[in-house]
Protein backbone atom coordinates (compact mmCIF):
# COMPACT_ATOMS: atom_id res chain seq x y z
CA UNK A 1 -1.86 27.42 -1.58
CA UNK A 2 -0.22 24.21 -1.74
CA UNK A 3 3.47 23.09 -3.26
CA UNK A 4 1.82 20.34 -4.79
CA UNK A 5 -1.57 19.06 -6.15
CA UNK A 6 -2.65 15.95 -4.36
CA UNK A 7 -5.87 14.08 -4.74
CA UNK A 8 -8.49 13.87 -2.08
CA UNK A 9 -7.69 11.50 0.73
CA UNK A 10 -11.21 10.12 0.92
CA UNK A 11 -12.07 6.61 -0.59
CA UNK A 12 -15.55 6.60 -0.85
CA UNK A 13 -17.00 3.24 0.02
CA UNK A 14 -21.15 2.28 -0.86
CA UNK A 15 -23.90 1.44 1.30
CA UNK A 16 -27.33 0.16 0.86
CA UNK A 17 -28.93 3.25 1.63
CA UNK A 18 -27.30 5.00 -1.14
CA UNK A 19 -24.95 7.28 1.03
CA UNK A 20 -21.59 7.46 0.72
CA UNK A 21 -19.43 6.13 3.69
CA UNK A 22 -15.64 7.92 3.68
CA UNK A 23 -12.97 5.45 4.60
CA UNK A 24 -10.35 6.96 6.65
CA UNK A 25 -8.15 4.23 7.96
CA UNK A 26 -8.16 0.49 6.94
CA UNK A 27 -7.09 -2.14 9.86
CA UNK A 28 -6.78 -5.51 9.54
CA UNK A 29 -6.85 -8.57 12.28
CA UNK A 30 -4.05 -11.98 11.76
CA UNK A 31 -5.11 -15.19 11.94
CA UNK A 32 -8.29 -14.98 13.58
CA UNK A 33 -10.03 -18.19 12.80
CA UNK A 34 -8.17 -21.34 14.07
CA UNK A 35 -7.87 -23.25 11.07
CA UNK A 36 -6.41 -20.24 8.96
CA UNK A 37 -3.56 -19.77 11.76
CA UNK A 38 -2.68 -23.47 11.27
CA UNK A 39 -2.90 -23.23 7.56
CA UNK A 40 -0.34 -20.24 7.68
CA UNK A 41 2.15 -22.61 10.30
CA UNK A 42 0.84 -20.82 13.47
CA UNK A 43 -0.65 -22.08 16.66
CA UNK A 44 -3.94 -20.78 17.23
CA UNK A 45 -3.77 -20.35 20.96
CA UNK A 46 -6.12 -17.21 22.28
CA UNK A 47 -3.49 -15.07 22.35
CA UNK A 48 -3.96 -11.30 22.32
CA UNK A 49 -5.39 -10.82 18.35
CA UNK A 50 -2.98 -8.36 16.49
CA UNK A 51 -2.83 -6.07 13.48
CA UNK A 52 -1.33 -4.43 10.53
CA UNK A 53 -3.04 -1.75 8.49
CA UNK A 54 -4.04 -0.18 5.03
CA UNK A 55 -4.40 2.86 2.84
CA UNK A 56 -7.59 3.99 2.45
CA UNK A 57 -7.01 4.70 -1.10
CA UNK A 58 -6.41 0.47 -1.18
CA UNK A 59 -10.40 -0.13 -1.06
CA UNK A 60 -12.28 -0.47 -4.06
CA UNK A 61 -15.71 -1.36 -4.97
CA UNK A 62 -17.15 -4.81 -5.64
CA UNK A 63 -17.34 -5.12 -9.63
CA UNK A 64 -13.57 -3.72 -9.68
CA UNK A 65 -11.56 -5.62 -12.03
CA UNK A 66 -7.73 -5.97 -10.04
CA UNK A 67 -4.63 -5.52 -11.58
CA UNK A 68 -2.93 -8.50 -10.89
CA UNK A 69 0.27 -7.01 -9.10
CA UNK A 70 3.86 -6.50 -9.39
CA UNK A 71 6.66 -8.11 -7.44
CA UNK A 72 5.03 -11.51 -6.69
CA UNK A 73 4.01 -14.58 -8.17
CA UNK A 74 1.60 -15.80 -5.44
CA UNK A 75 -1.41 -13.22 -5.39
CA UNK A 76 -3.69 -14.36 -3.01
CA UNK A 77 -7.89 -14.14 -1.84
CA UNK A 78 -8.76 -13.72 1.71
CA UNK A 79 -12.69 -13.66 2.54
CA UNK A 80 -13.50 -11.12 5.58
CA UNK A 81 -16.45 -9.90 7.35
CA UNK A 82 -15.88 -5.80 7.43
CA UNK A 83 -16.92 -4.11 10.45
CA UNK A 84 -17.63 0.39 9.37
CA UNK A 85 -17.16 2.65 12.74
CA UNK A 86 -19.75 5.04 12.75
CA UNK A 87 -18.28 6.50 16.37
CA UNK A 88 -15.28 7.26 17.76
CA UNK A 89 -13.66 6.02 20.81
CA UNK A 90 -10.65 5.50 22.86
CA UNK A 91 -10.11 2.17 25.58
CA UNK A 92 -14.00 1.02 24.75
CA UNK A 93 -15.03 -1.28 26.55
CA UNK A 94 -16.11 -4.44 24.86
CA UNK A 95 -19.59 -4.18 26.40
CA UNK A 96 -20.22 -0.88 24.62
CA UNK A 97 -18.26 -1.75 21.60
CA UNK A 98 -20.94 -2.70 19.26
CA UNK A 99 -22.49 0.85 19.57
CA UNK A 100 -19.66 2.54 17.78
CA UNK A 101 -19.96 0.14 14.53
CA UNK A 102 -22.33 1.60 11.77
CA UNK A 103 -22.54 -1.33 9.82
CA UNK A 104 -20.68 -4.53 8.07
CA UNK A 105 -19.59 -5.42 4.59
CA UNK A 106 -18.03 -8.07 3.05
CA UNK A 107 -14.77 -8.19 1.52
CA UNK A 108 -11.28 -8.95 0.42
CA UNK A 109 -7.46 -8.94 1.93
CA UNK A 110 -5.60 -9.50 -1.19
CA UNK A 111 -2.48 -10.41 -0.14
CA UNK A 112 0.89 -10.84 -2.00
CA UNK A 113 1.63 -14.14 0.03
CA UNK A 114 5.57 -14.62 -1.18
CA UNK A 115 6.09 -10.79 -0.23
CA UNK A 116 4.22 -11.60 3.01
CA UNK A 117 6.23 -15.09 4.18
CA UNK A 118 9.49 -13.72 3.45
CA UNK A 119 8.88 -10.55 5.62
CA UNK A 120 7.87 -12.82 8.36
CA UNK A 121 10.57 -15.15 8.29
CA UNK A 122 12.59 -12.03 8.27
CA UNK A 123 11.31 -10.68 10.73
CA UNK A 124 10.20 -7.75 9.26
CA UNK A 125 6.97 -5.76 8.18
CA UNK A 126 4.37 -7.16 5.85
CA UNK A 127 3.39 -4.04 4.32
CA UNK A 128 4.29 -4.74 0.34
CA UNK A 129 2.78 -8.31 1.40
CA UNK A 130 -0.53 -6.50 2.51
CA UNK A 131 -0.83 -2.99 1.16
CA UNK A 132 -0.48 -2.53 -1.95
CA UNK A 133 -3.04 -0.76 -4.88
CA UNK A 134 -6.86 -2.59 -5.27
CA UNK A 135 -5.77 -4.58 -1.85
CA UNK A 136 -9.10 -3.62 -0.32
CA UNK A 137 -11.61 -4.74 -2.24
CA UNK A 138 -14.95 -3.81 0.00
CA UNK A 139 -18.74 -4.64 -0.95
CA UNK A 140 -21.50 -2.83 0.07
CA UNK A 141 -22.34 -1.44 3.55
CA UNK A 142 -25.47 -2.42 5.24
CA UNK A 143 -25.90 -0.14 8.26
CA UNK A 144 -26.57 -1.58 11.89
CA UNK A 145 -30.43 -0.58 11.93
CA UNK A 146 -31.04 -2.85 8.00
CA UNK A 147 -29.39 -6.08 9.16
CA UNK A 148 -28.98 -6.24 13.16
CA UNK A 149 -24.98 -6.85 14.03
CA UNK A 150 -23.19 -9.70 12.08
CA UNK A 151 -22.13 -12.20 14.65
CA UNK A 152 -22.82 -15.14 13.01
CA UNK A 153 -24.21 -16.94 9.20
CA UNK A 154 -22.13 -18.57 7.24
CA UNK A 155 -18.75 -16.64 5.06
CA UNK A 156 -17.83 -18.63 1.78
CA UNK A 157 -15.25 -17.37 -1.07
CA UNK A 158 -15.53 -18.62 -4.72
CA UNK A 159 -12.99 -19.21 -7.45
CA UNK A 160 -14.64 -19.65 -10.52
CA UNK A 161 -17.72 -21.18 -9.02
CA UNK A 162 -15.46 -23.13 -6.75
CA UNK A 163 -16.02 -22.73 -2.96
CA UNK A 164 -12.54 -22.24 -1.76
CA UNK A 165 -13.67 -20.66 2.60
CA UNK A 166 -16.29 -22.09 3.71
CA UNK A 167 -16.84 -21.48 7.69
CA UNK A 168 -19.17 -19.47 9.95
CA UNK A 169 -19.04 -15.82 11.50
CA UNK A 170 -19.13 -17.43 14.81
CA UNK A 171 -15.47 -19.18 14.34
CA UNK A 172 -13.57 -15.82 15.12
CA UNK A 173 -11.18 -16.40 17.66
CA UNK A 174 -11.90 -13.02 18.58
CA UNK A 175 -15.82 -11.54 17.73
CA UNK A 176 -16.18 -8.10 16.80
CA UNK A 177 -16.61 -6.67 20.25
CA UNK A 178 -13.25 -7.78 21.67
CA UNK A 179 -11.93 -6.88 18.10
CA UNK A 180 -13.28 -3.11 18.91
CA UNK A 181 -12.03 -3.41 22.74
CA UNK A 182 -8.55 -4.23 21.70
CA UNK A 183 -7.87 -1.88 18.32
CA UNK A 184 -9.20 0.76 20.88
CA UNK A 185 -6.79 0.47 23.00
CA UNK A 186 -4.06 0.94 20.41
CA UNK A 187 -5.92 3.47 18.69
CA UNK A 188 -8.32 6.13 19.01
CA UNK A 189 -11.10 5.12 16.68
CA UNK A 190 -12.84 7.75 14.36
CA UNK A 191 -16.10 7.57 12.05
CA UNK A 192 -14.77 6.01 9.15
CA UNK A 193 -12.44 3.26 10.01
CA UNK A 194 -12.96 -0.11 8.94
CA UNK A 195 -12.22 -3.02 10.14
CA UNK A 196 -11.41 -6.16 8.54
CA UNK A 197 -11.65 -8.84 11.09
CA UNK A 198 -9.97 -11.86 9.50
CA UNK A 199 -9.87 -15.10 6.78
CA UNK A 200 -11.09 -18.79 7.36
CA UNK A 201 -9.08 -21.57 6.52
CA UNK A 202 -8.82 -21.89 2.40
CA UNK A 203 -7.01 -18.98 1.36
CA UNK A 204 -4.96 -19.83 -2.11
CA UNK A 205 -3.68 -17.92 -5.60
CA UNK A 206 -5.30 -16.47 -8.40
CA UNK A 207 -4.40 -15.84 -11.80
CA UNK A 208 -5.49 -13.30 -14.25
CA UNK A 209 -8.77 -14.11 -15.45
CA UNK A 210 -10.24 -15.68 -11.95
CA UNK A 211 -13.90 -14.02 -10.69
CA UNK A 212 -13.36 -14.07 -7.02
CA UNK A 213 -17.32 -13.99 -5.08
CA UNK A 214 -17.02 -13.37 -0.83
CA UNK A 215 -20.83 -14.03 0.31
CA UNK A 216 -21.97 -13.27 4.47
CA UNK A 217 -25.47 -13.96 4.85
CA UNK A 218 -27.44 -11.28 5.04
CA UNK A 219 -24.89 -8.61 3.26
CA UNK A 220 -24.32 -7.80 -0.24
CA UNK A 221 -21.48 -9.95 -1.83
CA UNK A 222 -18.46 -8.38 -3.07
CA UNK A 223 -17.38 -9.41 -6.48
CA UNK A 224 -13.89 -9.04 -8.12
CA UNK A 225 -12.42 -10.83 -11.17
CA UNK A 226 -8.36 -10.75 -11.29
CA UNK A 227 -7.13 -8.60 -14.55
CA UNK A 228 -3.93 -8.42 -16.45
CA UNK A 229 -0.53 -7.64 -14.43
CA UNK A 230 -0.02 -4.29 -13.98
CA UNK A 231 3.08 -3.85 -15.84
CA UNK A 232 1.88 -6.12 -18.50
């Protein structure tokens, strides 16, 4: 018996095959393609990559229509290629790492970018930059034996019909292996962690009424359009 009723924890998250894949923990990778750490004032020197994290209960389904959110007046799209962990693992080795992803997605890090900068230049945590309700939007989940592994084709993001990213899978500073090698380290990975592994260069706001389109070739695009505020 419990003192309170609480939902379930698990955020369900599609896949081509018509399973359902349960999202336990959301991380996220900073500035991983050069231009995009130059865009947001950084050098993009190969340093380690590092990373801040998400509720589960943040990711939501392409065709979600996102409360545009409180507390900021800069709401803005980041295109990423998601990576889903379909086995665990602590310290793996960036040689094996691909064998503990299940498959890859596309999708968005909505970010509150005023929240974000002045954190930073405080010195303090992004979290209400980053994680915050709808912040996850994640399309569908093509598993490792329906499209090979994703390490290069071309990631876009659209505004309205407007390209906005435009680069290539291959521009990561740090490719999905090392990605796996390093969370790993930090981390003991589990089935159902996923992995957002960074935004090109082009990020920028949207206002209420914007249909934001992330495309990968070869996966299913994810699909959002920006609704009212939320305490409209």
């Amino acid at each position: 018996m419990t003192a309170v009723f609480a939902p379930a924890p698990a955020t369900l998250a599609k896949t081509s095959t018509g399973e359902e894949f349960p999202v336990r923990r959301v991380y996220c990778v900073g500035r991983n393609y050069e231009a995009h750490a130059r865009e947001m004032g950084k050098d993009p020197d190969r340093d380690p990559p590092f990373f801040f994290t998400k509720w589960a209960d943040t990711v939501v389904p392409s065709g979600t229509t996102i409360a545009y959110p409180p507390q900021t007046a800069n709401f803005h799209y980041e295109a990423e290629l998601v990576v889903a962990i379909g086995k665990g693992g602590r310290n793996i080795a960036a040689e094996a790492a691909l064998d503990h992803v299940y498959g890859y997605a596309t999708g968005l890090d909505m970010t509150r970018r005023d929240l974000q900068f002045a954190a930073r230049d405080a010195g303090r945590p992004w979290d209400t930059g980053k994680n915050f309700d709808q912040a996850s939007p994640l399309g569908v989940i093509h598993p490792v034996s329906e499209v090979g592994h994703v390490g290069q084709g071309a990631i876009a993001l659209t505004v309205n019909g407007e390209t906005k990213q435009s680069a290539d899978i291959l521009d990561l500073i740090w490719p999905v292996p090392d990605i796996i090698r390093f969370l790993s380290s930090f981390y003991e990975l589990q089935p159902g962690d996923v992995i957002y592994t960074g935004t090109p260069a082009g990020v920028g706001a949207v206002v209420t009424g914007d249909a934001i389109v992330v495309t990968i070739d070869g996966l299913t695009p994810t699909e959002v359009t920006v609704g009212p505020a939320v305490n409209a």
